[in-house]
Protein backbone atom coordinates (compact mmCIF):
# COMPACT_ATOMS: atom_id res chain seq x y z
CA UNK A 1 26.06 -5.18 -8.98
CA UNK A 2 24.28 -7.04 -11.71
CA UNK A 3 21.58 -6.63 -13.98
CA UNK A 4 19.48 -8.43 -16.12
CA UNK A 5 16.23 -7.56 -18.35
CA UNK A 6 14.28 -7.71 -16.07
CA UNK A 7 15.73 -7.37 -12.09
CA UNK A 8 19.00 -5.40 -10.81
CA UNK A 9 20.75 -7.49 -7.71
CA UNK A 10 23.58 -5.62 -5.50
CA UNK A 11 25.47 -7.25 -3.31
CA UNK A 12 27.55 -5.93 -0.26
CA UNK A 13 30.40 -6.89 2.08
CA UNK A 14 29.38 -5.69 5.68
CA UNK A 15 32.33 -4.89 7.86
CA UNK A 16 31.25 -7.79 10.43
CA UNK A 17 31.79 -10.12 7.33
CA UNK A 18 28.35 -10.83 6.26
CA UNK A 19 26.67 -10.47 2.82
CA UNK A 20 23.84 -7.80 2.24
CA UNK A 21 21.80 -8.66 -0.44
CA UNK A 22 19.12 -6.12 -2.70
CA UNK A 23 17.20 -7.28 -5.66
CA UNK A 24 14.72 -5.40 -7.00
CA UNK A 25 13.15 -5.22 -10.39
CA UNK A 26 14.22 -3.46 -13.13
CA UNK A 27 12.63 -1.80 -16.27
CA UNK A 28 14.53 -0.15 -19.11
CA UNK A 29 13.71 3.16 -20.37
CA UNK A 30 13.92 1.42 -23.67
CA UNK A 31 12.05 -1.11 -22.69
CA UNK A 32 9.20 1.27 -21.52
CA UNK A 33 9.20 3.76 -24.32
CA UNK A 34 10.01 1.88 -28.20
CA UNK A 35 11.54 5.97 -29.43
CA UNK A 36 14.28 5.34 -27.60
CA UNK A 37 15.85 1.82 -28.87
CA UNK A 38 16.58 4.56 -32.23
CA UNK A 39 20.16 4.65 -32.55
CA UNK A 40 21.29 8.32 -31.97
CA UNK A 41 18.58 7.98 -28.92
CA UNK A 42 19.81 4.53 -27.70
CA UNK A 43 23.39 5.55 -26.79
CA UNK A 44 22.84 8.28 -24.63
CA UNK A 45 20.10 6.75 -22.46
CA UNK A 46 21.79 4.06 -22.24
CA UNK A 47 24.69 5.68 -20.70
CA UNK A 48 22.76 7.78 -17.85
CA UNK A 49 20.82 4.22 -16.66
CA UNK A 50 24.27 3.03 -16.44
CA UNK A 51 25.38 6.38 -14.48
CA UNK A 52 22.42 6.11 -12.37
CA UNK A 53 22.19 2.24 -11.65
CA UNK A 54 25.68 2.55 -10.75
CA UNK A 55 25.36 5.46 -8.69
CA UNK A 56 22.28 4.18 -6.75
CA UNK A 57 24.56 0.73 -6.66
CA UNK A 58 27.96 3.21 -4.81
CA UNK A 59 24.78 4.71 -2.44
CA UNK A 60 23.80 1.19 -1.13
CA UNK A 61 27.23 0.28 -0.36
CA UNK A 62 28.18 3.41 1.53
CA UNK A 63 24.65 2.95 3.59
CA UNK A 64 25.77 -1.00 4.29
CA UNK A 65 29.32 0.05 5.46
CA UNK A 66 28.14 3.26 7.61
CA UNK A 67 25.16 1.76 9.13
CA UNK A 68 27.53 -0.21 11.44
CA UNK A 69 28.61 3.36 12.93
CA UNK A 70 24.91 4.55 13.37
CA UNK A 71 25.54 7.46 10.43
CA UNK A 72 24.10 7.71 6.87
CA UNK A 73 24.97 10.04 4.25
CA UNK A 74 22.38 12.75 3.16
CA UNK A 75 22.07 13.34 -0.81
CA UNK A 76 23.97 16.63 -0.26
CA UNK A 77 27.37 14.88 0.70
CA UNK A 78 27.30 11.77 -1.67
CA UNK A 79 26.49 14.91 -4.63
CA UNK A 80 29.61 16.46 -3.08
CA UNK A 81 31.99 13.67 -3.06
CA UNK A 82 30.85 12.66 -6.63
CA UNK A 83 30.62 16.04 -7.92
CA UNK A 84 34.04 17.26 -6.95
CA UNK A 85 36.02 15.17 -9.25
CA UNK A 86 34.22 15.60 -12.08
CA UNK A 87 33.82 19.72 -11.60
CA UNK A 88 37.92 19.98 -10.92
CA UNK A 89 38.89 20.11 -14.37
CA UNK A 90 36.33 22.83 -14.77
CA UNK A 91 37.59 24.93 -11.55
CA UNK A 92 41.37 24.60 -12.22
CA UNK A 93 40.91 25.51 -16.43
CA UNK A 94 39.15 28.63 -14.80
CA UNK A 95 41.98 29.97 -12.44
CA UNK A 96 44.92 28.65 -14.39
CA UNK A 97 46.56 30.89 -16.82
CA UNK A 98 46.54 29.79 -20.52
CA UNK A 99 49.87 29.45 -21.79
């Protein structure tokens, strides 16, 4: 994945060997909305465009390597497998005794 100002490109492996190619153009939050390049703003939406770029980025890679196998993934299990890493600390500081 890369990104510019102005366009976001992802490239992907296929298992056959070939190279699957997605460009599409880009537009900042901050770009769109001058409030947000404020510093205490700037950080944190900065941070969830890079979450959800990269995300969207993971999504279009495990489409490209299923799609040989005639499957796709719904939203429901690409939220589970990237939801149950992040909610296991959570789960295990709930059922584990303090010592």
């Amino acid at each position: 994945m890369m990104r510019s100002p102005q366009a976001l490109a992802i490239a992907v492996r296929l298992p056959n060997g070939e190279v699957l190619l997605k460009d599409e153009p880009y537009s900042s939050l901050t770009a769109r909305y001058p409030l947000l390049k404020r510093p205490f703003f700037r950080g944190p939406v900065i941070l969830i465009e890079a979450l959800v770029t990269g995300i969207r980025a993971l999504s279009f890679s495990a489409q490209a390597a299923l799609e040989e196998e005639e499957t796709s993934l719904g939203w429901g299990s690409i939220a589970l497998t990237m939801g149950g890493p992040f909610s296991w600390p959570f789960f295990s500081s709930a059922f584990c005794p303090t010592i």
